[in-house]
C-alpha atoms as a PDB file:
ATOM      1  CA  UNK A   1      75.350  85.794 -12.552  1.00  0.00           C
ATOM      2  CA  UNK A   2      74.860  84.067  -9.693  1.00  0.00           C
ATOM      3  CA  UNK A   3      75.244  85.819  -6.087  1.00  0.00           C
ATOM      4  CA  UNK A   4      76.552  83.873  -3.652  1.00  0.00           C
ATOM      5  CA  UNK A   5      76.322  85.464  -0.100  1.00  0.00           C
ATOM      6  CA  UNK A   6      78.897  84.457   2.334  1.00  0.00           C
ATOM      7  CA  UNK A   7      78.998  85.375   5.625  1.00  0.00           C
ATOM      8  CA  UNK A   8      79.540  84.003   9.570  1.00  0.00           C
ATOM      9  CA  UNK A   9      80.444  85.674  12.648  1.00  0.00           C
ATOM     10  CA  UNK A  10      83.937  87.066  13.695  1.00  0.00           C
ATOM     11  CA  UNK A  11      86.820  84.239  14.064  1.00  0.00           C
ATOM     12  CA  UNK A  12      84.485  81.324  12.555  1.00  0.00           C
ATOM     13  CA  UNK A  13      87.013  81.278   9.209  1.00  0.00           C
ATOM     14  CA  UNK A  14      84.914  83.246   7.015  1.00  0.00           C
ATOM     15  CA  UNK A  15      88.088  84.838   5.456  1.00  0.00           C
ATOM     16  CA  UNK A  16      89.721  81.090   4.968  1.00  0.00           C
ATOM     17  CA  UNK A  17      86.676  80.067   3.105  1.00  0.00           C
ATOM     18  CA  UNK A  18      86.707  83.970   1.226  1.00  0.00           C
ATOM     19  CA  UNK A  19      90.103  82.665   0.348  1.00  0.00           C
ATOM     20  CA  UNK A  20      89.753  79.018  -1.243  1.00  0.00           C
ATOM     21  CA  UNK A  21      86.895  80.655  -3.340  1.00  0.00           C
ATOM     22  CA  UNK A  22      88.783  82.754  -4.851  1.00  0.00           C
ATOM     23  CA  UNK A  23      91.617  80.529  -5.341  1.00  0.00           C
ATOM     24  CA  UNK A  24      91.960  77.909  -7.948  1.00  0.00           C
ATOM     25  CA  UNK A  25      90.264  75.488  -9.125  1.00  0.00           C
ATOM     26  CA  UNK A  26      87.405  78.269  -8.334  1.00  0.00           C
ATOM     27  CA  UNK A  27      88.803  81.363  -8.985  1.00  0.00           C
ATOM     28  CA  UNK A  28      85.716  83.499  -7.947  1.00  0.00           C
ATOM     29  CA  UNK A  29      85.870  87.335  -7.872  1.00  0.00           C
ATOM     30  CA  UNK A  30      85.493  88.311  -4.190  1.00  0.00           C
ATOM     31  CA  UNK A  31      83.318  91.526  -2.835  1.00  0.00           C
ATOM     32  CA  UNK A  32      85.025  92.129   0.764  1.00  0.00           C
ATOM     33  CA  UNK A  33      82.492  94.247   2.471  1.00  0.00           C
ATOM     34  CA  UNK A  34      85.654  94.293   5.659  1.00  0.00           C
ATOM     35  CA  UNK A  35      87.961  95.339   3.025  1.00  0.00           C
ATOM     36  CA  UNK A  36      85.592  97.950   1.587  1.00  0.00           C
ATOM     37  CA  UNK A  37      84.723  99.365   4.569  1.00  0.00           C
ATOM     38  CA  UNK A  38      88.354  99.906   5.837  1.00  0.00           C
ATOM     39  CA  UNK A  39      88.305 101.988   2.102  1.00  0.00           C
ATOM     40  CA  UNK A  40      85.539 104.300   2.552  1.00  0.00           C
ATOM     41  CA  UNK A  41      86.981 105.461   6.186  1.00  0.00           C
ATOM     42  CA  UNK A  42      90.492 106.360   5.264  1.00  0.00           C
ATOM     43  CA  UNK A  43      91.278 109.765   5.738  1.00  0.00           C
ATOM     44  CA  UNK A  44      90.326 111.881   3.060  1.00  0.00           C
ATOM     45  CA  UNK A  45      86.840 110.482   2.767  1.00  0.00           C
ATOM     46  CA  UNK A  46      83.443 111.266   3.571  1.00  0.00           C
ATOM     47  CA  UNK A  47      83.545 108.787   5.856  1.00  0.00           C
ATOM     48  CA  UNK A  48      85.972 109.588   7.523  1.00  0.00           C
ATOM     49  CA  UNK A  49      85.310 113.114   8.045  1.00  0.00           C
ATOM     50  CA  UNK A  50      81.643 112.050   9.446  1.00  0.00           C
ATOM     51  CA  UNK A  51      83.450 109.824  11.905  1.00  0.00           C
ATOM     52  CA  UNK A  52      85.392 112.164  13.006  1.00  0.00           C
ATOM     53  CA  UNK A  53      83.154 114.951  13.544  1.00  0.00           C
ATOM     54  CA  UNK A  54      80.860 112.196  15.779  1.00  0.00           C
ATOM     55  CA  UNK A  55      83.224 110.424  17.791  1.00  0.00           C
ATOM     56  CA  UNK A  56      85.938 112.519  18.284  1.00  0.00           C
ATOM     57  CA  UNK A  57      84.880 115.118  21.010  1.00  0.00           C
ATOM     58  CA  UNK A  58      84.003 111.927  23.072  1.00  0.00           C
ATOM     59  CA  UNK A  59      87.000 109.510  22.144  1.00  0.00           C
ATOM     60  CA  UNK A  60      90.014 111.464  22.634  1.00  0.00           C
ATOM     61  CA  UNK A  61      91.946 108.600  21.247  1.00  0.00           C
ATOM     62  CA  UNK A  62      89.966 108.420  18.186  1.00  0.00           C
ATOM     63  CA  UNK A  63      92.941 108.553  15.910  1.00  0.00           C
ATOM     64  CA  UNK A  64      96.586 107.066  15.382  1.00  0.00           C
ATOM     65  CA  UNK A  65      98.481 108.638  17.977  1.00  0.00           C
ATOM     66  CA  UNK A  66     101.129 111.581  16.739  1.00  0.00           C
ATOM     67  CA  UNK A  67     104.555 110.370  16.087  1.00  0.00           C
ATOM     68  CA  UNK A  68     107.785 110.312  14.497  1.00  0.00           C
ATOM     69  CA  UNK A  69     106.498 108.361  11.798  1.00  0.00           C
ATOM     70  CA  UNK A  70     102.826 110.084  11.831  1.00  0.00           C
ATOM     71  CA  UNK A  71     102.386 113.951  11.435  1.00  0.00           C
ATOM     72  CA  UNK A  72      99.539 115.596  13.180  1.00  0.00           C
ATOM     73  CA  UNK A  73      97.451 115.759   9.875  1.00  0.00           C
ATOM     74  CA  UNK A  74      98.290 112.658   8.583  1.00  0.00           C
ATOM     75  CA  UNK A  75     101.459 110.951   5.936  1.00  0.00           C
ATOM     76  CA  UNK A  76      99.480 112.920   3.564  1.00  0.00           C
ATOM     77  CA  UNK A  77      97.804 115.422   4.617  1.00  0.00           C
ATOM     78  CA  UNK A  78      94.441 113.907   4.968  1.00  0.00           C
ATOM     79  CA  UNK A  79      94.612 113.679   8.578  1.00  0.00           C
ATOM     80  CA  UNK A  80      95.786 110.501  10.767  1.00  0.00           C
ATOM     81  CA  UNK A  81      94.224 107.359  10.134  1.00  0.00           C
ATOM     82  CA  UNK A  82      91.461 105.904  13.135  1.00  0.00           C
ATOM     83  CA  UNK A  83      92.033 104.226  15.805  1.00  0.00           C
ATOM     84  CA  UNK A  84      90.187 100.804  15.486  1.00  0.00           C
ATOM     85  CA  UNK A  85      90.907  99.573  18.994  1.00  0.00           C
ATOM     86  CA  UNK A  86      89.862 102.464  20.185  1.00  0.00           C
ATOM     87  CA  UNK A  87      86.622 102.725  17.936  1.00  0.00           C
ATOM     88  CA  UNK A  88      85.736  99.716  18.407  1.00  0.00           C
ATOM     89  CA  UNK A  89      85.744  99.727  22.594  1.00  0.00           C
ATOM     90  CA  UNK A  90      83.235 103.109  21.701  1.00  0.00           C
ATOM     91  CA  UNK A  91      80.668 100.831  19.412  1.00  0.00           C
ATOM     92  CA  UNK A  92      81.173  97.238  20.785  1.00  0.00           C
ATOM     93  CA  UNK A  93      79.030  95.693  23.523  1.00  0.00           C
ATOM     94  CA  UNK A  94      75.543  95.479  24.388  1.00  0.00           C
ATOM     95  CA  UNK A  95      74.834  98.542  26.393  1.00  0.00           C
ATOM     96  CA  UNK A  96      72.450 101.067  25.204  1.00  0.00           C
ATOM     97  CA  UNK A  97      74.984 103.668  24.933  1.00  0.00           C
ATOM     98  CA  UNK A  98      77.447 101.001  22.628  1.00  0.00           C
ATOM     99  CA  UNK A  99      74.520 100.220  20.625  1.00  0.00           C
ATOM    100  CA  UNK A 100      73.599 103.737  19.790  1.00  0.00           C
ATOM    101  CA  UNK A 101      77.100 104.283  18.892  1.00  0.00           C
ATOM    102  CA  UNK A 102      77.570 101.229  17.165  1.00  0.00           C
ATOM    103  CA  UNK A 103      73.694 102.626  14.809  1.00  0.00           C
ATOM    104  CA  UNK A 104      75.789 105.879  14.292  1.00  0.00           C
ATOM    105  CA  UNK A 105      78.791 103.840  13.044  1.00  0.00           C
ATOM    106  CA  UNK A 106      77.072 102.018  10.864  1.00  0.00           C
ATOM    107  CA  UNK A 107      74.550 104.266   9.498  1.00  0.00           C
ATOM    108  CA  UNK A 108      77.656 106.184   7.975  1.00  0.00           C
ATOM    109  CA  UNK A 109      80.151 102.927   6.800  1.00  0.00           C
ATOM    110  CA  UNK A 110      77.193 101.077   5.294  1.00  0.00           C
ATOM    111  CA  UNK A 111      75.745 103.306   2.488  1.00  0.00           C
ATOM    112  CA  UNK A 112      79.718 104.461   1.259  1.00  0.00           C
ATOM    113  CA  UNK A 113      79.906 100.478   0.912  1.00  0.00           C
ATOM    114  CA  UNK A 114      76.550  99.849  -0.922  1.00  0.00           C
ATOM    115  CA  UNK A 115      77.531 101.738  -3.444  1.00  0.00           C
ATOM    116  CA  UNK A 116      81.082 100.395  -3.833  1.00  0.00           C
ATOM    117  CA  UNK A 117      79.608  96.408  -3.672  1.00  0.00           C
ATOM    118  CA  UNK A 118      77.432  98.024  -6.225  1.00  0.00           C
ATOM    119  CA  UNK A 119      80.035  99.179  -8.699  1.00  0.00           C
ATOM    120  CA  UNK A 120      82.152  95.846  -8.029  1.00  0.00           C
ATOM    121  CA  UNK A 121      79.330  93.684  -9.022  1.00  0.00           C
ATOM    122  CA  UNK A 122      78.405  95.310 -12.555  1.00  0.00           C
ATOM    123  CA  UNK A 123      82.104  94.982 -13.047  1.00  0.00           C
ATOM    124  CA  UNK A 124      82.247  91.562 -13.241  1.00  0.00           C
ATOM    125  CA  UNK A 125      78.959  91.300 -14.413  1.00  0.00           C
ATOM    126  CA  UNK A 126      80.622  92.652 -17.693  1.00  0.00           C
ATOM    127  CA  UNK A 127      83.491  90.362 -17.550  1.00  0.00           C
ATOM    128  CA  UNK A 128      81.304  87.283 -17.811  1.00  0.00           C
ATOM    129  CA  UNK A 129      81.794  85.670 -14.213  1.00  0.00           C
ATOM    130  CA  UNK A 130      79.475  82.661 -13.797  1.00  0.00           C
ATOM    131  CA  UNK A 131      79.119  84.046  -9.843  1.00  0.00           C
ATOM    132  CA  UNK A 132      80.193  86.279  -7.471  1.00  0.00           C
ATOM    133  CA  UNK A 133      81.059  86.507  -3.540  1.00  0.00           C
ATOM    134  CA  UNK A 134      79.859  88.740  -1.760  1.00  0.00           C
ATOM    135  CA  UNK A 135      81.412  88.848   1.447  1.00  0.00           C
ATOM    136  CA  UNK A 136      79.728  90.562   4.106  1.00  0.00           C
ATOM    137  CA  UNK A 137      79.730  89.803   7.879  1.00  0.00           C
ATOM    138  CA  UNK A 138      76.159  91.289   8.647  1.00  0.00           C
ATOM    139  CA  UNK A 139      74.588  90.226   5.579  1.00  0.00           C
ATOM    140  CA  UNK A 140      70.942  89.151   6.849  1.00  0.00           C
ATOM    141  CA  UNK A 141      70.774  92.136   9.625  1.00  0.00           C
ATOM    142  CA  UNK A 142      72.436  94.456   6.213  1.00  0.00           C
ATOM    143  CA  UNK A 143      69.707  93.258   3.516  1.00  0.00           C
ATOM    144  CA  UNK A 144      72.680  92.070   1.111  1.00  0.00           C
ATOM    145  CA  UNK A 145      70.804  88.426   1.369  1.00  0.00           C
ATOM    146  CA  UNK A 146      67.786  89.677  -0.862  1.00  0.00           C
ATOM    147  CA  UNK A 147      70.068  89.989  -3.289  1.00  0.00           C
ATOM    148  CA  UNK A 148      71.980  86.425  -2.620  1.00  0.00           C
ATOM    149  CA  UNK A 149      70.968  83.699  -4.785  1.00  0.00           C
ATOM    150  CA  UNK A 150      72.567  81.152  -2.172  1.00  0.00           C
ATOM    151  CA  UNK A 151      73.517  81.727   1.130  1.00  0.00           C
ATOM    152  CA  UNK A 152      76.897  80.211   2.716  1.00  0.00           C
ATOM    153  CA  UNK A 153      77.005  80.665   6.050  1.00  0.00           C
ATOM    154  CA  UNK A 154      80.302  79.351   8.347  1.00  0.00           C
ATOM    155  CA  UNK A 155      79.975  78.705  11.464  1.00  0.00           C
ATOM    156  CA  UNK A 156      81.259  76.826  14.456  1.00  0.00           C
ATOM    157  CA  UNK A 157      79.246  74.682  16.634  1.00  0.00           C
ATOM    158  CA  UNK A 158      81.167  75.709  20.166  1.00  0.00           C
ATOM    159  CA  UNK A 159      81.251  79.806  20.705  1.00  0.00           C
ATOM    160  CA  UNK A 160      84.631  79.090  22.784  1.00  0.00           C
ATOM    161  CA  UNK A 161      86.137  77.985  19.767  1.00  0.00           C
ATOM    162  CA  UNK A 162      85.558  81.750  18.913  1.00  0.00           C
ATOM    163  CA  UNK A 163      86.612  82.889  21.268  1.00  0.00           C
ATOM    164  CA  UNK A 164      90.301  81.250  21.243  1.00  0.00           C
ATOM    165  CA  UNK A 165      90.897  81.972  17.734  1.00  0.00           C
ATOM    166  CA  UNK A 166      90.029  85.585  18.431  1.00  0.00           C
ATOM    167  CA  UNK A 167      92.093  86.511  21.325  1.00  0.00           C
ATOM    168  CA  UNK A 168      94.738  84.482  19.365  1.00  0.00           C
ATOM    169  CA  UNK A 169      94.668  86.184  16.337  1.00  0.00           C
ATOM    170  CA  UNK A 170      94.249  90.194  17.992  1.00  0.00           C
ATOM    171  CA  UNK A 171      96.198  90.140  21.139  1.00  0.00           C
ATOM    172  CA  UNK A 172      95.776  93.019  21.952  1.00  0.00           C
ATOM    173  CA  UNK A 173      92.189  92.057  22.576  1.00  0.00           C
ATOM    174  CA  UNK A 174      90.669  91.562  26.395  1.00  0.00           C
ATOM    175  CA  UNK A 175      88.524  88.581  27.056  1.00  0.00           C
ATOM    176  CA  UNK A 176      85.959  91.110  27.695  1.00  0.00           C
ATOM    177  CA  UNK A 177      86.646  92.899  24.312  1.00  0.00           C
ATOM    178  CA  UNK A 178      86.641  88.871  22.144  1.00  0.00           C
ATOM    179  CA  UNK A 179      83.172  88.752  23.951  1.00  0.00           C
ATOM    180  CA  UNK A 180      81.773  91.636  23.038  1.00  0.00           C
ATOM    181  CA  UNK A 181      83.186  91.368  18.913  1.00  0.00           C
ATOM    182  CA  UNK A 182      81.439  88.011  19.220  1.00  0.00           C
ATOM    183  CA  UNK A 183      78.539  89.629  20.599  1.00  0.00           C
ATOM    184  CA  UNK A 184      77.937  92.341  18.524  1.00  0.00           C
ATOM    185  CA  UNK A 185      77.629  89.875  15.356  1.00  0.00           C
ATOM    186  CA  UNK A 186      75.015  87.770  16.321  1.00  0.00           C
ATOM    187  CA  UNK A 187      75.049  84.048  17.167  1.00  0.00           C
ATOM    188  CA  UNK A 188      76.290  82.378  14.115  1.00  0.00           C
ATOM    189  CA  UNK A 189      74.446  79.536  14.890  1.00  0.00           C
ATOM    190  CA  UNK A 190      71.411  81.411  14.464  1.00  0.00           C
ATOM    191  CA  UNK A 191      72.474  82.690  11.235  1.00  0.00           C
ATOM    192  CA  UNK A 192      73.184  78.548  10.088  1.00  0.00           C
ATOM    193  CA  UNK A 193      69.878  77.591  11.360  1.00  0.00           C
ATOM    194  CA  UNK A 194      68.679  80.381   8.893  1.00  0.00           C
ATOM    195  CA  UNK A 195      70.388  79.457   6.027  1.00  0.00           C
ATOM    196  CA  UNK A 196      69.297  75.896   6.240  1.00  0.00           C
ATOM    197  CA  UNK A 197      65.472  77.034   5.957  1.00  0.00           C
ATOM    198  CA  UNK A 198      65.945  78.999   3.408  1.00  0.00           C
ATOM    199  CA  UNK A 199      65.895  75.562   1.827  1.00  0.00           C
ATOM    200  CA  UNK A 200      68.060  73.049  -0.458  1.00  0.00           C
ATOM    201  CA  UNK A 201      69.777  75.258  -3.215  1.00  0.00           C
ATOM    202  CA  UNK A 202      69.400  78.290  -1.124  1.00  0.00           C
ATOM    203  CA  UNK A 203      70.913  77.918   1.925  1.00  0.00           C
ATOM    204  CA  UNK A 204      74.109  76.002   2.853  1.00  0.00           C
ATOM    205  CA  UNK A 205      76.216  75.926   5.758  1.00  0.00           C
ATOM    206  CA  UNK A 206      80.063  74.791   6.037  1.00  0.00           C
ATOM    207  CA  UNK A 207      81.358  74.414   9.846  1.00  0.00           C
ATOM    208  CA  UNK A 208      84.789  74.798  10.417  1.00  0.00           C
ATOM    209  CA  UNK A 209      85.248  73.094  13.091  1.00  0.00           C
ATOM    210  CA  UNK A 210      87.511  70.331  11.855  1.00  0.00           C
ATOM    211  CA  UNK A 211      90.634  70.513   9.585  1.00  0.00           C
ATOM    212  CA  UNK A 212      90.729  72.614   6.315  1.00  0.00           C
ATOM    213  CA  UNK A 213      90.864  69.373   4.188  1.00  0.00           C
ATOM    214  CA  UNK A 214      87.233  68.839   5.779  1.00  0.00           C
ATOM    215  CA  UNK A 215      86.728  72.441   4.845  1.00  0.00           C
ATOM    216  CA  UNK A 216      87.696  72.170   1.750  1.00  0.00           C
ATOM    217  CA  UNK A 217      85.851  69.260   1.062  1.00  0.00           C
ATOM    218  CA  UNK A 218      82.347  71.169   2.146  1.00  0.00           C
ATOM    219  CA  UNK A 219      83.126  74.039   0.075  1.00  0.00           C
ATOM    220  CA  UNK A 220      83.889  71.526  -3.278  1.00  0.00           C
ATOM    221  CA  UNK A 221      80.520  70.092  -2.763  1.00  0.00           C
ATOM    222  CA  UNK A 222      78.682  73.257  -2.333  1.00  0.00           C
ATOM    223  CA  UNK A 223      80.028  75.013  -5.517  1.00  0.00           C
ATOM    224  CA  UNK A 224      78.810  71.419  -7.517  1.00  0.00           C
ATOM    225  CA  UNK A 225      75.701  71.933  -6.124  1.00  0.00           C
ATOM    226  CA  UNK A 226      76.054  75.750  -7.191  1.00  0.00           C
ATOM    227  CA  UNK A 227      77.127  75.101 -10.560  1.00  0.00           C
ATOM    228  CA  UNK A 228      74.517  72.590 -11.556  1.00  0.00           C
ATOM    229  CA  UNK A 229      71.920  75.286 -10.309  1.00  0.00           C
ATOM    230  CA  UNK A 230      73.359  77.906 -12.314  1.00  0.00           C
ATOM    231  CA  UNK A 231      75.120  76.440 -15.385  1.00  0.00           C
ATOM    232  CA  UNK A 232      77.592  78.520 -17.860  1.00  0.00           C
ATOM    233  CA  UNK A 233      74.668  78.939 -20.557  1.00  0.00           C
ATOM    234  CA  UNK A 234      72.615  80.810 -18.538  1.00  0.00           C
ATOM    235  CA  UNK A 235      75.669  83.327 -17.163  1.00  0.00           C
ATOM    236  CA  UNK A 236      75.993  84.292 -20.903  1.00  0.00           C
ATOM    237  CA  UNK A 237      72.137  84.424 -21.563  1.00  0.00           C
ATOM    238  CA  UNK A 238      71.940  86.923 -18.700  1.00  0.00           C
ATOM    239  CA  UNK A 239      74.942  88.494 -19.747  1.00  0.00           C
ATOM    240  CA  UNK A 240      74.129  88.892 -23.852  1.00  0.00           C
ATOM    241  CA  UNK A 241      70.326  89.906 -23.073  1.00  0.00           C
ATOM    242  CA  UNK A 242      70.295  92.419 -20.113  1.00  0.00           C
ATOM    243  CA  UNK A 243      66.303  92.310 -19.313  1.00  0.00           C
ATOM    244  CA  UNK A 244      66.942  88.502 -18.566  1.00  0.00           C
ATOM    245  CA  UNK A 245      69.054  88.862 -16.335  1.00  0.00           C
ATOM    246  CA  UNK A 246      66.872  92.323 -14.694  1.00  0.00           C
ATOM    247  CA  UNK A 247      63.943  89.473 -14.798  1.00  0.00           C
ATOM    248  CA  UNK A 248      65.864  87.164 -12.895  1.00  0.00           C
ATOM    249  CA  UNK A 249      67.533  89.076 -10.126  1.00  0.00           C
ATOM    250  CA  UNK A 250      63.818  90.522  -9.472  1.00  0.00           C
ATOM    251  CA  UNK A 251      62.593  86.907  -9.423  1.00  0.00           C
ATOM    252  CA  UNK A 252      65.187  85.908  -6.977  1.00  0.00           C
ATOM    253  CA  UNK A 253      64.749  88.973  -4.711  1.00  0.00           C
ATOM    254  CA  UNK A 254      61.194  88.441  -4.888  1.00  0.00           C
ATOM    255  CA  UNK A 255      61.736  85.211  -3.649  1.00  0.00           C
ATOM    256  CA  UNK A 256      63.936  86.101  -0.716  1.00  0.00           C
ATOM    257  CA  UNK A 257      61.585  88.095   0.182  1.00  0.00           C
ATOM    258  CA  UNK A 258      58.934  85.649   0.676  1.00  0.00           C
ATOM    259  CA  UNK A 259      61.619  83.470   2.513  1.00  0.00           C
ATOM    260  CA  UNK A 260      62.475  85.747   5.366  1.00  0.00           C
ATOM    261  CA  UNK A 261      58.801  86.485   5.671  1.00  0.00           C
ATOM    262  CA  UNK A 262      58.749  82.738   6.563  1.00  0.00           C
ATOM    263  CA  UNK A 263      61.522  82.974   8.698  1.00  0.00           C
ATOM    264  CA  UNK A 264      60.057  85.853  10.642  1.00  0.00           C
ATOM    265  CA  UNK A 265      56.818  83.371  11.003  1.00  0.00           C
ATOM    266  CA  UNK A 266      58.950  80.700  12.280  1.00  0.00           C
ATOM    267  CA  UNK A 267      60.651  82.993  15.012  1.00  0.00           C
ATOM    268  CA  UNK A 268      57.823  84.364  16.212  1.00  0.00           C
ATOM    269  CA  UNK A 269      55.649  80.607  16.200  1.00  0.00           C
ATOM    270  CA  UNK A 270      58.819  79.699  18.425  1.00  0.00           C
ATOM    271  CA  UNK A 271      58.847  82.811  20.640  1.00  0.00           C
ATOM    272  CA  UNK A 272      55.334  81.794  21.485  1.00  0.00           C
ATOM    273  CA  UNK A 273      55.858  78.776  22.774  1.00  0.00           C
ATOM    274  CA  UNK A 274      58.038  79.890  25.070  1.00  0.00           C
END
């Protein structure tokens, strides 16, 4: 099964393209690390709890305010559900303090969704799925790209184009707040100029900076490409003899390996000329 790991930057249209994947004609089971990690924080959880016990003597609105509609522990009993504006003014941004927050935040969402992307993936594993999407934001800074068979990265060539669709889509949102969301993921441009060297059949990159019938017409042409890389015959060979398939995820993580070993050459070459 072939791993296809999409990602991008926040407001580039990641979730359109998430979308016509796993519509028809392709019909491709989608991982949503967002969606996941909304999951393993709901009250209740272990997540939650740890987020709570961290953040909460210094973020006072931490959680959903108390209200008619919302008892002081919560619709049922688990406790209120967080605050995400608020969170995310404590871990967004580029001071030291915000990035040290932001480390915390992460270092307690991102195992609780490892191991649900891992349980997802050996479930349709067993159901036979040529490929799956795994749909993570931060998938090079997460590791989730060793594991990625191709990279699709989407991206937009003008960061104020990011901006825009940002504030339009969370109003709520401060110019100062779109900045720092954009911030805190990286340039995406950075992240296409990485998935182009990770070669052809590797690394692909649809901008979205024109209509969706252009985007569309990117994403058709990738999955060809995909497909004739990773026919039908060799999903079931994988899938009937178990060691093949162990053999050739460990040949393509070996692989990635040696690929972002070159791209840590290539930054550093161009650091050096600088």
């Amino acid at each position: 099964m072939l791993f296809i790991g999409l990602t991008g930057s926040i407001a580039t249209g990641k979730s359109t393209v998430s979308s016509i994947l796993s519509s028809a004609p392709h019909s491709l089971p989608i991982i949503d690390a967002d969606i996941l990690a909304r999951k393993v924080v709901e009250p209740g959880t272990s997540g939650y709890n740890a987020i709570v016990k961290h953040f909460s003597p210094t973020t006072p609105d931490l959680l959903v305010p108390i209200s008619d509609k919302m008892p002081a522990d919560g619709i049922d009993g688990k406790g209120r559900p967080l605050n995400r504006p608020a969170l995310g003014r404590r871990v967004f941004g580029n001071s030291e303090e915000r990035k040290k927050d932001r480390g915390v935040l992460n270092g307690i969402v991102h195992p609780a969704v490892r191991r649900a992307v891992y349980k997802s993936i050996l479930r349709y594993y067993a159901r036979g799925y040529w490929a799956v999407v795994l749909d993570i934001p931060l998938l090079f800074e997460s590791g989730w790209d060793k594991l990625s068979g191709v990279i699709m990265v989407v991206a937009v060539k003008d960061p104020e184009v990011q901006m825009q669709r940002l504030m339009a889509r969370d109003r709520h949102l401060t110019r100062e707040d779109a900045q720092n969301r954009v911030l805190s993921q990286g340039d995406v441009r950075l992240k296409a100029r990485r998935a182009e060297a990770r070669g052809k059949g590797k690394g692909v990159v649809v901008w979205n900076d024109g209509t969706k019938e252009e985007l569309e017409a990117n994403i058709d042409t990738a999955l060809k490409e995909m497909r004739e890389g990773s026919p039908p015959w060799w999903n079931w060979v994988c899938l009937l003899f178990p060691p093949i398939g162990v053999a050739a995820g460990t040949w393509v993580y070996w692989q990635n390996i040696n690929i972002n070993k070159r791209w840590k050459e290539m930054e550093e070459a161009e650091k050096s000329k600088l």
